[in-house]
Protein backbone atom coordinates (compact mmCIF):
# COMPACT_ATOMS: atom_id res chain seq x y z
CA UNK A 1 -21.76 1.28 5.93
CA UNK A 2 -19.26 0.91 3.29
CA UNK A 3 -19.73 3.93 1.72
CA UNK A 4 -19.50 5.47 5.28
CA UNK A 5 -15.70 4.05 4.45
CA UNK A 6 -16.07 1.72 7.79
CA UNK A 7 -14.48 -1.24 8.01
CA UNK A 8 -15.25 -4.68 8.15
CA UNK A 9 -14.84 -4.63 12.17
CA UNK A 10 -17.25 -2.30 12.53
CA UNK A 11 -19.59 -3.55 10.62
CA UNK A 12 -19.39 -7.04 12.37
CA UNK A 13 -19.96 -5.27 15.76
CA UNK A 14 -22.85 -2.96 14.20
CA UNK A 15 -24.50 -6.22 12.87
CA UNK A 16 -23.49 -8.57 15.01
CA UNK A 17 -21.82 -10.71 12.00
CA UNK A 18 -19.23 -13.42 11.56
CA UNK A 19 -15.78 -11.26 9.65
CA UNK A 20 -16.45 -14.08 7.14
CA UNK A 21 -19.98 -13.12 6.28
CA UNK A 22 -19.01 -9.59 5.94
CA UNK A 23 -15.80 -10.39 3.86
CA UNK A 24 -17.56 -13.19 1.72
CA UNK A 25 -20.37 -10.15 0.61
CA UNK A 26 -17.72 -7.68 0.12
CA UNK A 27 -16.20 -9.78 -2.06
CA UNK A 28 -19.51 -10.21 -4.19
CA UNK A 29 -20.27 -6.84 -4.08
CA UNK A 30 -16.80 -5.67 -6.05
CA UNK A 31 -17.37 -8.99 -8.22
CA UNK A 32 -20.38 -8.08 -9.39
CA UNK A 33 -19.56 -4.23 -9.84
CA UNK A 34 -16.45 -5.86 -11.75
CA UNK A 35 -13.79 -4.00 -9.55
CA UNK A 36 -10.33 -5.10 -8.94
CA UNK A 37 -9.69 -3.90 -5.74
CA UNK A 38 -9.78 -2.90 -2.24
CA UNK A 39 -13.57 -1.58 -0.62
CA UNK A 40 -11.74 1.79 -0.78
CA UNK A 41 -12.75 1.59 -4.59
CA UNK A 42 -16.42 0.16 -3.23
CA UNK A 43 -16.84 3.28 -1.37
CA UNK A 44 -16.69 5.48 -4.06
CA UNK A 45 -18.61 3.73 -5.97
CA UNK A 46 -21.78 3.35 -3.83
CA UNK A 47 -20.84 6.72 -2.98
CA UNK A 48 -21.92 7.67 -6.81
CA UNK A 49 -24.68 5.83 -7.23
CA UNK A 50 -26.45 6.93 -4.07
């Protein structure tokens, strides 16, 4: 979904998910692929490893 470049609204309503939940794993996602910023930069990322 995030490589899709969707946003967090859209995946709560695709998932049926609290905005927290989705923000909270965002969050660890860019933590753990030690990135500094927005899911823009996620994106592209899972975009190249895919």
């Amino acid at each position: 979904m995030i490589s899709r470049h969707l946003g967090i609204k859209d995946i709560v309503t695709a998932f049926n998910l609290f905005s927290d939940t989705v923000s909270f794993h965002l969050r660890d996602m860019i933590s753990k692929l030690s990135m500094t910023h927005t899911h823009v930069n996620l994106a592209t990322r899972l975009g190249t490893m895919a």
